[in-house]
C-alpha atoms as a PDB file:
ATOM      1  CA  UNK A   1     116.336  87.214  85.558  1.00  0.00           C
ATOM      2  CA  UNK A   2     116.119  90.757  86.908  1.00  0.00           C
ATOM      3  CA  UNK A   3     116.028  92.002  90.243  1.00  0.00           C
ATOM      4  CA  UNK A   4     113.194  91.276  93.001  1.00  0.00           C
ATOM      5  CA  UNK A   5     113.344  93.463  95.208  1.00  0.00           C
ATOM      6  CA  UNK A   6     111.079  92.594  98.373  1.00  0.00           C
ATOM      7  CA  UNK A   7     110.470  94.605 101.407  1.00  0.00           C
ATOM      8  CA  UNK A   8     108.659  92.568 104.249  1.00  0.00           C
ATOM      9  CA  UNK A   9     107.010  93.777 106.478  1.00  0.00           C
ATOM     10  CA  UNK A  10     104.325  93.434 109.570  1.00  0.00           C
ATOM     11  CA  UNK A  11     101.070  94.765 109.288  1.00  0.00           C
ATOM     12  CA  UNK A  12     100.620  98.865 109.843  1.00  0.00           C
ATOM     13  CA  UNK A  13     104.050  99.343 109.309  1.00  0.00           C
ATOM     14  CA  UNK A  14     103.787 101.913 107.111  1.00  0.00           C
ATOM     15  CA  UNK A  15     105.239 100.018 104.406  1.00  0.00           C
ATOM     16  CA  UNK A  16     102.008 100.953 101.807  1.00  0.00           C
ATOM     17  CA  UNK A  17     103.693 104.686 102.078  1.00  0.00           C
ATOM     18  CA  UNK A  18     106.975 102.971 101.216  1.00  0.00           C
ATOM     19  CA  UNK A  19     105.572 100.983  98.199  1.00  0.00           C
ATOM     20  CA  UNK A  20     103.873 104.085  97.027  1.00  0.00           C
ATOM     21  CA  UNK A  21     107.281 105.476  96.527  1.00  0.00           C
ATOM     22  CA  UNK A  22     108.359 102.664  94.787  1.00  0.00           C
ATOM     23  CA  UNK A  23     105.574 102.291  92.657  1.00  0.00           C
ATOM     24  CA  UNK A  24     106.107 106.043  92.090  1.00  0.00           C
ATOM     25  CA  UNK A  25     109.562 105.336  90.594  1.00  0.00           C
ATOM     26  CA  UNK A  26     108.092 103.964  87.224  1.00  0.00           C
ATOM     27  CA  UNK A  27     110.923 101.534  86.161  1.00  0.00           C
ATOM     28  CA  UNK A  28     109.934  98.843  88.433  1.00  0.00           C
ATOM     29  CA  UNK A  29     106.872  96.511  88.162  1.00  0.00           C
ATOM     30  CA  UNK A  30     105.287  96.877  91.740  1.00  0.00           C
ATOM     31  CA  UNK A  31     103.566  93.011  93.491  1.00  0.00           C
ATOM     32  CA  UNK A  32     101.274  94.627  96.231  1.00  0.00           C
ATOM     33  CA  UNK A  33     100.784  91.666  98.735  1.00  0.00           C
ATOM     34  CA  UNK A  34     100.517  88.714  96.558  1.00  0.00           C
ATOM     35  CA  UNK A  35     100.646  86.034  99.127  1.00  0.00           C
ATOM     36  CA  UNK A  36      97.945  87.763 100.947  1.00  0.00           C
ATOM     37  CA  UNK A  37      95.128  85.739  98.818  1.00  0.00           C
ATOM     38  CA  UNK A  38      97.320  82.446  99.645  1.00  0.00           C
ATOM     39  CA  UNK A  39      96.911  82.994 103.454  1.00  0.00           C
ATOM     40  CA  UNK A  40      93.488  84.488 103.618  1.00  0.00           C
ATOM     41  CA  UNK A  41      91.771  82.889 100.633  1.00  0.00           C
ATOM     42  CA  UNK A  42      93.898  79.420  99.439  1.00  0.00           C
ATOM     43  CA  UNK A  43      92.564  75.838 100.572  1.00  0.00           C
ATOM     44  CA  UNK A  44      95.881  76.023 102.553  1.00  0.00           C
ATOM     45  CA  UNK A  45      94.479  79.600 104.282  1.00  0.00           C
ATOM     46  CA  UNK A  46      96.251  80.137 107.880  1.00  0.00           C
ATOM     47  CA  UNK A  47      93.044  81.646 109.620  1.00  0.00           C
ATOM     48  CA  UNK A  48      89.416  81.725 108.670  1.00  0.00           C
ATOM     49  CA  UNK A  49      88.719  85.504 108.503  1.00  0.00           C
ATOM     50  CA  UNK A  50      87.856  85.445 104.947  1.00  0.00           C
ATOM     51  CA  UNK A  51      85.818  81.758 104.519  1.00  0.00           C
ATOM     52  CA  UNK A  52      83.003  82.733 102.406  1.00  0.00           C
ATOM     53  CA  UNK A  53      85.795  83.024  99.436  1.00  0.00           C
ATOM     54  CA  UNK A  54      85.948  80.109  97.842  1.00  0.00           C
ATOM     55  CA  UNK A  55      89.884  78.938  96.943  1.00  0.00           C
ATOM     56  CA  UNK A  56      90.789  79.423  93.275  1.00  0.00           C
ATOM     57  CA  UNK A  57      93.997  78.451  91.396  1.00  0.00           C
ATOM     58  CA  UNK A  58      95.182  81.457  91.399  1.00  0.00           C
ATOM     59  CA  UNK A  59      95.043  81.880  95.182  1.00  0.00           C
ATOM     60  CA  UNK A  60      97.681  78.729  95.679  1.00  0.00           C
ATOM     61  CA  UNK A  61     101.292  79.806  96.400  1.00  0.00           C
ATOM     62  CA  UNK A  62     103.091  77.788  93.843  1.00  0.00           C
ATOM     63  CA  UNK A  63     100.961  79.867  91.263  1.00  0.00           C
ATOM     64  CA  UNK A  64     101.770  82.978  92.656  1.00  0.00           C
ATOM     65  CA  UNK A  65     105.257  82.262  93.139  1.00  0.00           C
ATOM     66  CA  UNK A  66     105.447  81.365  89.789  1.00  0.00           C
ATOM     67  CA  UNK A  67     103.596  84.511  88.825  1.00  0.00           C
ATOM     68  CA  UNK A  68     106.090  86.507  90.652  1.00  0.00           C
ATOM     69  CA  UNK A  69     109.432  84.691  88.755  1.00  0.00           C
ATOM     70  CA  UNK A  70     107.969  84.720  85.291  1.00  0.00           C
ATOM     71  CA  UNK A  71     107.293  89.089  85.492  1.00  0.00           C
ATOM     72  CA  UNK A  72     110.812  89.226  86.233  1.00  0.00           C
ATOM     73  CA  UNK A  73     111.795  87.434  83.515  1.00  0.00           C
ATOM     74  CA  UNK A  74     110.937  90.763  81.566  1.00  0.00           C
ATOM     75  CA  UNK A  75     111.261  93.692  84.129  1.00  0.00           C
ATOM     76  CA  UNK A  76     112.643  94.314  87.847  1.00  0.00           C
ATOM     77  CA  UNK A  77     110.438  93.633  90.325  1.00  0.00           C
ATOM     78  CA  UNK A  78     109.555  95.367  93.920  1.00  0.00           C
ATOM     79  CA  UNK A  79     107.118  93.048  96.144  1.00  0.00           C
ATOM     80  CA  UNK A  80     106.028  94.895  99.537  1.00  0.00           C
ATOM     81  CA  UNK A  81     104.530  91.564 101.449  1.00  0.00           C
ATOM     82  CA  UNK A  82     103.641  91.008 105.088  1.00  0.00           C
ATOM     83  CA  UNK A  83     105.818  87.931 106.197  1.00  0.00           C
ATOM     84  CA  UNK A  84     102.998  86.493 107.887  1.00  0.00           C
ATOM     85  CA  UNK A  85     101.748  85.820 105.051  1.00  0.00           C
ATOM     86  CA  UNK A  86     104.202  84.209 102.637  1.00  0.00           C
ATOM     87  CA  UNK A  87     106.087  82.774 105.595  1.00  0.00           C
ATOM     88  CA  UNK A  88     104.767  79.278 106.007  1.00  0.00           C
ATOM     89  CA  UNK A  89     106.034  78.130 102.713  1.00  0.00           C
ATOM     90  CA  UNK A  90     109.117  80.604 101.786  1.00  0.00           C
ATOM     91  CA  UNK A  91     111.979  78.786 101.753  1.00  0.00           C
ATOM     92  CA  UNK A  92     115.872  79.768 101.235  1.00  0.00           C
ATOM     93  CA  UNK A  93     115.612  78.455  97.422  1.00  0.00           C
ATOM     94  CA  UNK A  94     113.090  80.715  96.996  1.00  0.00           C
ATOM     95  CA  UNK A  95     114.582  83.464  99.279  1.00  0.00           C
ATOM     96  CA  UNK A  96     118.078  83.516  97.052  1.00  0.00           C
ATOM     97  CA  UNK A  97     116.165  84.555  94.107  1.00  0.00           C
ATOM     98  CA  UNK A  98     114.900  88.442  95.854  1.00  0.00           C
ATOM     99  CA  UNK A  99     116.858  91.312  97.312  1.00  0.00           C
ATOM    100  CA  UNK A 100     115.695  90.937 100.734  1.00  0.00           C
ATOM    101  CA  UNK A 101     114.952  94.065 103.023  1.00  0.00           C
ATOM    102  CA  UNK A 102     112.393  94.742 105.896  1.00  0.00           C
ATOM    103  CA  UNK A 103     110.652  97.481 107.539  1.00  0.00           C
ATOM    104  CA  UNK A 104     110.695  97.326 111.218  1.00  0.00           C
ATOM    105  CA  UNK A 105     107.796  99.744 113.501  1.00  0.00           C
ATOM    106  CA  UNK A 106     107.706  99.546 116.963  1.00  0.00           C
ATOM    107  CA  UNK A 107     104.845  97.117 118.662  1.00  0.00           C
ATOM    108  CA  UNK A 108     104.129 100.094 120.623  1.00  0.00           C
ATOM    109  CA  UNK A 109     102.685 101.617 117.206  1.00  0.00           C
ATOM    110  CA  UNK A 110     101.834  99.123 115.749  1.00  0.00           C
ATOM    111  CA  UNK A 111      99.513  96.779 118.112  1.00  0.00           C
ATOM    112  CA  UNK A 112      97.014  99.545 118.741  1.00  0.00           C
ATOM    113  CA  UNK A 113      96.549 100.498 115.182  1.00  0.00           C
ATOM    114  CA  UNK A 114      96.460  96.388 114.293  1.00  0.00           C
ATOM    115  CA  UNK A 115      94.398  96.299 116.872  1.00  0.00           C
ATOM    116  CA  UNK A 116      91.349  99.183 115.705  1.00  0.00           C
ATOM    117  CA  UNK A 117      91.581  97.134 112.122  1.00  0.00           C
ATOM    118  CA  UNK A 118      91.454  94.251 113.555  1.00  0.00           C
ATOM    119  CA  UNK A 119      90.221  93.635 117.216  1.00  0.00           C
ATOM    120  CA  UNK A 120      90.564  89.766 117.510  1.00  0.00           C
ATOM    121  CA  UNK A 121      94.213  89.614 115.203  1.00  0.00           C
ATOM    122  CA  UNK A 122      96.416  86.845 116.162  1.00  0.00           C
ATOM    123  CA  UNK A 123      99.966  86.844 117.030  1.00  0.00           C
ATOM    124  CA  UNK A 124     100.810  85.325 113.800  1.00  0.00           C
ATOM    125  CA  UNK A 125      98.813  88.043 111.884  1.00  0.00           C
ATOM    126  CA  UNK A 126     100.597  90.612 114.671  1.00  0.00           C
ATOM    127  CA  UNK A 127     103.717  89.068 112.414  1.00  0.00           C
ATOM    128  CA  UNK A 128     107.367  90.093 114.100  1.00  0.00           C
ATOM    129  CA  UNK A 129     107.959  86.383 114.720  1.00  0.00           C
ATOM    130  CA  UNK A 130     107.719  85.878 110.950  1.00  0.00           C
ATOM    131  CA  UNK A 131     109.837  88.564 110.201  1.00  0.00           C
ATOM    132  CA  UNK A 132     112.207  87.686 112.403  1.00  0.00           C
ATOM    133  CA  UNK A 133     112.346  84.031 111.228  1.00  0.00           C
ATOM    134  CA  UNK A 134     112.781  85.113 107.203  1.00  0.00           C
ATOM    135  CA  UNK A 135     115.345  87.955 108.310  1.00  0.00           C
ATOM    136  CA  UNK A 136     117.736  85.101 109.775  1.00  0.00           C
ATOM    137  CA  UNK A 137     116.789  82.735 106.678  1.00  0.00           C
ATOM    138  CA  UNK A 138     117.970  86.175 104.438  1.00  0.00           C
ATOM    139  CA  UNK A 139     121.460  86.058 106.775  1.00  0.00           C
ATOM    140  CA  UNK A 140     122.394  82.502 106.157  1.00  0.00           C
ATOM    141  CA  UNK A 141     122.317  83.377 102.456  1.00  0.00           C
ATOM    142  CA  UNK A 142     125.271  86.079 102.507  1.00  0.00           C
ATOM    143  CA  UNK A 143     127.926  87.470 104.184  1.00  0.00           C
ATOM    144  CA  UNK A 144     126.111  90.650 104.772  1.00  0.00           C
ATOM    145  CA  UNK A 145     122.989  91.493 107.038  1.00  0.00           C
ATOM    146  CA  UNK A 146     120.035  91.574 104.578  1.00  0.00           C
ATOM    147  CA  UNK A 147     118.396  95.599 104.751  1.00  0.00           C
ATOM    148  CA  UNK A 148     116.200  96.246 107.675  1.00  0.00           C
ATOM    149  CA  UNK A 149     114.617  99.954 107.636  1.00  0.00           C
ATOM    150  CA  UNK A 150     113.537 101.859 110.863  1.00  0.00           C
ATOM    151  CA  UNK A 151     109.745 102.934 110.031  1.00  0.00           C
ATOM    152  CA  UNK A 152     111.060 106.103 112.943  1.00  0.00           C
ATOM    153  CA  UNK A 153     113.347 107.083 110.346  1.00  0.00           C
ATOM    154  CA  UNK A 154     111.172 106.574 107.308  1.00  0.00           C
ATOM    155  CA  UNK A 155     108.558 108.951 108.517  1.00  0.00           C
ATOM    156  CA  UNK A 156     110.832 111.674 109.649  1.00  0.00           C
ATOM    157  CA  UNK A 157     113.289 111.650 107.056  1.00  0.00           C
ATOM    158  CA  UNK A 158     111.964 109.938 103.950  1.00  0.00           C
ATOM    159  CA  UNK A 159     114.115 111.134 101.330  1.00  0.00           C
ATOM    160  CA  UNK A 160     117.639 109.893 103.425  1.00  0.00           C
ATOM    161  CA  UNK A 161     115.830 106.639 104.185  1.00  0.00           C
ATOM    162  CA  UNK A 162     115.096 106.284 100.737  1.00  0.00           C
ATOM    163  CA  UNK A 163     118.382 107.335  99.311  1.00  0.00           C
ATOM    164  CA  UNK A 164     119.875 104.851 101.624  1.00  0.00           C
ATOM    165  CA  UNK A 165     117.911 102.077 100.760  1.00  0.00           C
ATOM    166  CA  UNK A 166     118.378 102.741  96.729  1.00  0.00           C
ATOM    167  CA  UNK A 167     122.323 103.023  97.959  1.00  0.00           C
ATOM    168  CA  UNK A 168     122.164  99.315  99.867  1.00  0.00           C
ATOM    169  CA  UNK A 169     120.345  97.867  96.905  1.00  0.00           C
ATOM    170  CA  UNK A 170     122.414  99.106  94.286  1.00  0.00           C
ATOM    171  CA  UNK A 171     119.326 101.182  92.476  1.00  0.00           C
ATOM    172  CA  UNK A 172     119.343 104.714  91.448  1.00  0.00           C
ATOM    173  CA  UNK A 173     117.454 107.101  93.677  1.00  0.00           C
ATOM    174  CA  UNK A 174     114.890 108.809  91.970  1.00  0.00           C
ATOM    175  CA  UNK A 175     113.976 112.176  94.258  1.00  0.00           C
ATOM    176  CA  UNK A 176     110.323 112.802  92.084  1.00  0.00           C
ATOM    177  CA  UNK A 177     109.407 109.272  93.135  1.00  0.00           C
ATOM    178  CA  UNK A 178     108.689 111.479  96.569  1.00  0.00           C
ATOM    179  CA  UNK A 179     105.423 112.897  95.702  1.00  0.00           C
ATOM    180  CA  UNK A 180     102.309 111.929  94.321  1.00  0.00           C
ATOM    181  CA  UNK A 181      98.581 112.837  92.983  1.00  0.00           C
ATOM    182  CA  UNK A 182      96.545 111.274  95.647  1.00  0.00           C
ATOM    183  CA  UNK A 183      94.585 108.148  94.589  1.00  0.00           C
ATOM    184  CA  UNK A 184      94.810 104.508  95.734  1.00  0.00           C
ATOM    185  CA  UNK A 185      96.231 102.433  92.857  1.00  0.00           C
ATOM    186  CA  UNK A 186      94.014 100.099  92.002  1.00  0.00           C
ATOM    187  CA  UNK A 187      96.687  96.925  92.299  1.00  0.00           C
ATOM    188  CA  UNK A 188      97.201  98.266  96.355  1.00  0.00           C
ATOM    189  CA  UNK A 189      93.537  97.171  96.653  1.00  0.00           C
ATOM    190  CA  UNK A 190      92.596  93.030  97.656  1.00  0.00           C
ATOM    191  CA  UNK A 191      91.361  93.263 100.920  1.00  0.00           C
ATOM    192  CA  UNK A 192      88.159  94.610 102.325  1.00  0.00           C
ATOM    193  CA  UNK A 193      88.276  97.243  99.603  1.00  0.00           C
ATOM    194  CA  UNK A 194      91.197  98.945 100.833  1.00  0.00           C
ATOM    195  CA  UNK A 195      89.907 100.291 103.494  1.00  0.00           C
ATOM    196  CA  UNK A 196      93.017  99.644 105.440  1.00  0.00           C
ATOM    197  CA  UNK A 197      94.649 102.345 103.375  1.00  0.00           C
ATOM    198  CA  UNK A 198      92.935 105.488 103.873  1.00  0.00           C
ATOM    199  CA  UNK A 199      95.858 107.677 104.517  1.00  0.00           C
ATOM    200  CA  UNK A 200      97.896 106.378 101.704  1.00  0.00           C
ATOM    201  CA  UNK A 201      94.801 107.043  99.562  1.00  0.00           C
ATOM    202  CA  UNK A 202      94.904 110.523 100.502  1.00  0.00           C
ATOM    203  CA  UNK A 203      98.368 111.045 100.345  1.00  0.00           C
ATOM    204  CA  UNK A 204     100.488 113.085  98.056  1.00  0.00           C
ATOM    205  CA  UNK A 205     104.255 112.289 100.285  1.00  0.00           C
ATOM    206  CA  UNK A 206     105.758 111.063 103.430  1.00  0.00           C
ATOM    207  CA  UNK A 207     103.809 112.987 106.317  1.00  0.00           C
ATOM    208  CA  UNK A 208     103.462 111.862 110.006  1.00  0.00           C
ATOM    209  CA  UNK A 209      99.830 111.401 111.338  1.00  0.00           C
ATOM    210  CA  UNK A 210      98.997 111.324 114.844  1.00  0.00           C
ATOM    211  CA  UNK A 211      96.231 108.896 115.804  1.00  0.00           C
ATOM    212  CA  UNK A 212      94.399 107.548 119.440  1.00  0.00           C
ATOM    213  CA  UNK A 213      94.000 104.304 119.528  1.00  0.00           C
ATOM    214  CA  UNK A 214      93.273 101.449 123.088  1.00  0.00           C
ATOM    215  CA  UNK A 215      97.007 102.279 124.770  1.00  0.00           C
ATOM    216  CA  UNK A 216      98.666  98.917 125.209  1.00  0.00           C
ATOM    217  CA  UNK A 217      98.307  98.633 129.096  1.00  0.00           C
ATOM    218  CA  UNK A 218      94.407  99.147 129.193  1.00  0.00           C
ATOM    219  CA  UNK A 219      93.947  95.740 127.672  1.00  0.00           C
ATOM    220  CA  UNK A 220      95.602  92.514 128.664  1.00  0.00           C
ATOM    221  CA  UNK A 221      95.590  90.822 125.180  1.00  0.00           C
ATOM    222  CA  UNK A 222      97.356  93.881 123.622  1.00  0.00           C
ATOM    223  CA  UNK A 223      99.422  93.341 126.555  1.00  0.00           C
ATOM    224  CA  UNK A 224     100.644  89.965 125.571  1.00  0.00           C
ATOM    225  CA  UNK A 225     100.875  91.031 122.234  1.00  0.00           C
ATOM    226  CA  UNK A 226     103.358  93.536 122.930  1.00  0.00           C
ATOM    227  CA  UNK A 227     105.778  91.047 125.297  1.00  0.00           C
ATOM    228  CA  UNK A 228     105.201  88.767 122.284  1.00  0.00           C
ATOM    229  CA  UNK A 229     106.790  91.355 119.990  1.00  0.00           C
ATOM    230  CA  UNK A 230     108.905  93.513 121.559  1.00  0.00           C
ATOM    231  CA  UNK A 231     112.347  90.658 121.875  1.00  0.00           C
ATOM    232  CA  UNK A 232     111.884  90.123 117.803  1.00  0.00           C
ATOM    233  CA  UNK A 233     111.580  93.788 117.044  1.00  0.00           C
ATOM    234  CA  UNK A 234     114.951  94.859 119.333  1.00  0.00           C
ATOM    235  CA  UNK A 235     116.685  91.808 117.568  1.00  0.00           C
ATOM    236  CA  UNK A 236     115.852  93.203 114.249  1.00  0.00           C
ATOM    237  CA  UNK A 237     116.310  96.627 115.591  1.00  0.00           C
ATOM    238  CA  UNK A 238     120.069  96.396 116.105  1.00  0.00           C
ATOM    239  CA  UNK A 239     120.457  95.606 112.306  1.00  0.00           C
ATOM    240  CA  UNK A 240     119.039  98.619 111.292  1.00  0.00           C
ATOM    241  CA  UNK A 241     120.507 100.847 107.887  1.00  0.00           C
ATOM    242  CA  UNK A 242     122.026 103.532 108.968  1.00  0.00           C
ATOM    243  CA  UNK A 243     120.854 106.840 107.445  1.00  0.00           C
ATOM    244  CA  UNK A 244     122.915 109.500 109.122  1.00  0.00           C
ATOM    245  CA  UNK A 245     125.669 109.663 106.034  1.00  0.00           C
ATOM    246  CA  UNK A 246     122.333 110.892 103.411  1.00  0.00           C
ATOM    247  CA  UNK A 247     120.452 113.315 105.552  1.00  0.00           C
ATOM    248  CA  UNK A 248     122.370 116.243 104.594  1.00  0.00           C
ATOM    249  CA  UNK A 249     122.146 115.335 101.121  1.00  0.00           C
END
């Protein structure tokens, strides 16, 4: 079987920007969220946000799993996937199989722009407990820390963060993957028409954008939130791939 590479993530991590770089590469086949329908849509759905879909096959996790496994039968594979969503029912067997990594943002960042998408989001959607919980599962299966990317360092220097990444998985880095025409590829798009993905949309490379969203301590519940997060995301923090020996590069 060829390689799976998967890079988890929590939601408005910035980790569309990083898939579009991957997807950009060419030589791998690219799983945008695929355990997204299984949460949102699947009889087994965690939260009702999406209940006028009615659950299909396709939507159950064993099929997508499956789905998943069989593609890299023929071709490597990179899966971006929040771990919210495939975290219920990942187990080590299954974990084994991928080259695990992880994007980390701060919950500073990330609550208020979760929170503009999606005002009433739950703490399980928020998702750092999840991907805390499958980073430790990733540990137990090797002597090495699996990959865990700062999203700080992503955005302001993409092409180290990216060179180091290729470097920890053993891939070659591929400096046109970079840039881009701007479009949203059409597999990026399964949700609400993609209209969580403006910016990537309009895209063309890694480029900072400045936002205002509700600040954290002008609401209680993003309050919470953010004590919720913030002991997962300095765990996961400490394990964080050092880029420093690729920026000059």
């Amino acid at each position: 079987m060829n390689q799976i590479i998967v890079l988890w993530s929590t939601c408005r991590s910035r980790s569309t920007a990083f898939e579009r770089i991957m997807l950009e590469r060419g030589d791998l086949h690219v799983f945008h969220e695929p355990f997204g329908k299984y949460f949102y849509f699947s009889k087994e759905r965690g939260v009702q946000r999406a209940e006028h879909i009615k659950p299909k096959p396709e939507y159950d996790f064993e099929y997508i799993i499956n789905t998943v496994l069989n593609k890299a039968e023929k071709e490597p594979i990179f899966m971006k996937e929040q771990a919210f969503q495939a975290g219920r029912k990942i187990t080590t067997d299954i974990l084994k199989q991928f080259s695990n990594s992880f994007l980390l943002r701060h919950p500073k960042e990330v609550i208020p722009s979760m929170h503009h998408k999606m005002p009433d989001f739950t703490l399980e959607e928020l998702g750092y407990e999840a991907l805390h919980t499958l980073f430790e599962k990733s540990c137990q299966l090797t002597d090495k820390n699996a990959i865990v990317v700062d999203s700080s360092d992503f955005i302001a220097n993409p092409k180290a963060t990216i060179q180091a990444y290729c470097h920890a998985l053993g891939i070659p880095f591929i400096a046109d993957a970079l840039s881009w025409d701007a479009r949203l590829p059409e597999q990026f798009v399964w949700w609400d028409g993609g209209s969580w993905l403006d910016d990537v949309a309009k895209s063309t490379s890694i480029q900072p954008t400045n936002k205002s969203y509700t600040k954290i301590e002008e609401s209680e519940f993003l309050q919470q939130a953010y004590e919720h997060a913030m002991p997962y995301y300095n765990e996961l923090l400490q394990h964080k791939l050092d880029i420093k020996p690729f920026i000059s590069i």
